[in-house]
Protein backbone atom coordinates (compact mmCIF):
# COMPACT_ATOMS: atom_id res chain seq x y z
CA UNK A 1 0.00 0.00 0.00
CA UNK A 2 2.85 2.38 0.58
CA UNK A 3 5.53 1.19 -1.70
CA UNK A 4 5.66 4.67 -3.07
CA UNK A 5 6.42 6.52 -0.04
CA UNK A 6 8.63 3.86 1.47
CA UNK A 7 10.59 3.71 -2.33
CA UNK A 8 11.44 6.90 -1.82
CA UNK A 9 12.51 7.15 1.77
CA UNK A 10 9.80 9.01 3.30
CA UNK A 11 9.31 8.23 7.10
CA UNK A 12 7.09 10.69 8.24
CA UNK A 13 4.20 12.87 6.27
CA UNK A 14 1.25 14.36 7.77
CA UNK A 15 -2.05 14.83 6.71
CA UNK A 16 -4.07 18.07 7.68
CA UNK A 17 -7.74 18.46 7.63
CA UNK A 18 -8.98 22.01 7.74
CA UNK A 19 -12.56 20.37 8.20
CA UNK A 20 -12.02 18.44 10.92
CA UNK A 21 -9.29 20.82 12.33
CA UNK A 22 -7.20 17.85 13.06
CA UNK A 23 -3.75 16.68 11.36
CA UNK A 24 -2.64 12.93 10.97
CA UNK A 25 1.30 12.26 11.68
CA UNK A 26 1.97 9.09 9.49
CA UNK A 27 5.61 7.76 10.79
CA UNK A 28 7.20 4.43 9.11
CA UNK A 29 7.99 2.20 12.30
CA UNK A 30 9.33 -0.93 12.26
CA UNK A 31 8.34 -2.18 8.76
CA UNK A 32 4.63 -0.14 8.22
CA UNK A 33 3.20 3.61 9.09
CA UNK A 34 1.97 4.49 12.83
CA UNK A 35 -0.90 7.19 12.39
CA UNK A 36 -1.41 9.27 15.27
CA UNK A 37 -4.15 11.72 14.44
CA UNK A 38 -3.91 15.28 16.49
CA UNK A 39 -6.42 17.74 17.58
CA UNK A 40 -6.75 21.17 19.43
CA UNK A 41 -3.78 22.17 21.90
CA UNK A 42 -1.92 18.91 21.28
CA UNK A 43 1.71 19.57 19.84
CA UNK A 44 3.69 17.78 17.27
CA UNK A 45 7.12 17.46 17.02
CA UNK A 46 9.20 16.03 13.72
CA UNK A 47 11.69 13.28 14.04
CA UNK A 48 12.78 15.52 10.46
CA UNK A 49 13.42 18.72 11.57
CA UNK A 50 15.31 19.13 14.97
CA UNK A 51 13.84 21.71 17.54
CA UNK A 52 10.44 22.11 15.21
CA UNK A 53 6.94 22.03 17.09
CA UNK A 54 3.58 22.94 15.41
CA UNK A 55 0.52 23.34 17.80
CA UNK A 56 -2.63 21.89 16.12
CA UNK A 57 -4.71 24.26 16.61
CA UNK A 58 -2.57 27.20 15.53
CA UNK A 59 -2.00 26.73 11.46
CA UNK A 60 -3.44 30.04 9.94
CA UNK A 61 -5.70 28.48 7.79
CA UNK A 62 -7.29 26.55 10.26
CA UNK A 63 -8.03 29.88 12.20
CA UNK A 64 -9.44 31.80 9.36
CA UNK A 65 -11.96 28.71 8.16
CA UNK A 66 -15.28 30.07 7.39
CA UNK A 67 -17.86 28.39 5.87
């Protein structure tokens, strides 16, 4: 199922949903992806960038939804 991604090196992509004002963190442990799906104040940290945190809740675009 992810022979793409894992061809290719990529152990860690997120997903963000504006709708659901949530974001999955897909990581490749151990032979298959762990998703960990994030909401509100919870903070994420990337095994790819060093000393990085994101606070769900904060992206811009999830603060200026309208519908």
């Amino acid at each position: 199922m992810y022979s793409l991604e894992v061809s290719r090196g990529i152990t860690e992509y997120w997903i963000v949903d504006p709708e659901l004002k949530q974001i999955t963190v897909c990581k490749w442990v151990e032979g298959q992806y762990e998703d960990t799906v994030l909401k509100g104040a919870a903070t994420i940290a990337s095994d790819i960038v060093p000393d990085w945190e994101l606070i769900v809740s904060r992206p811009k675009s999830f603060a200026n939804t309208k519908k």
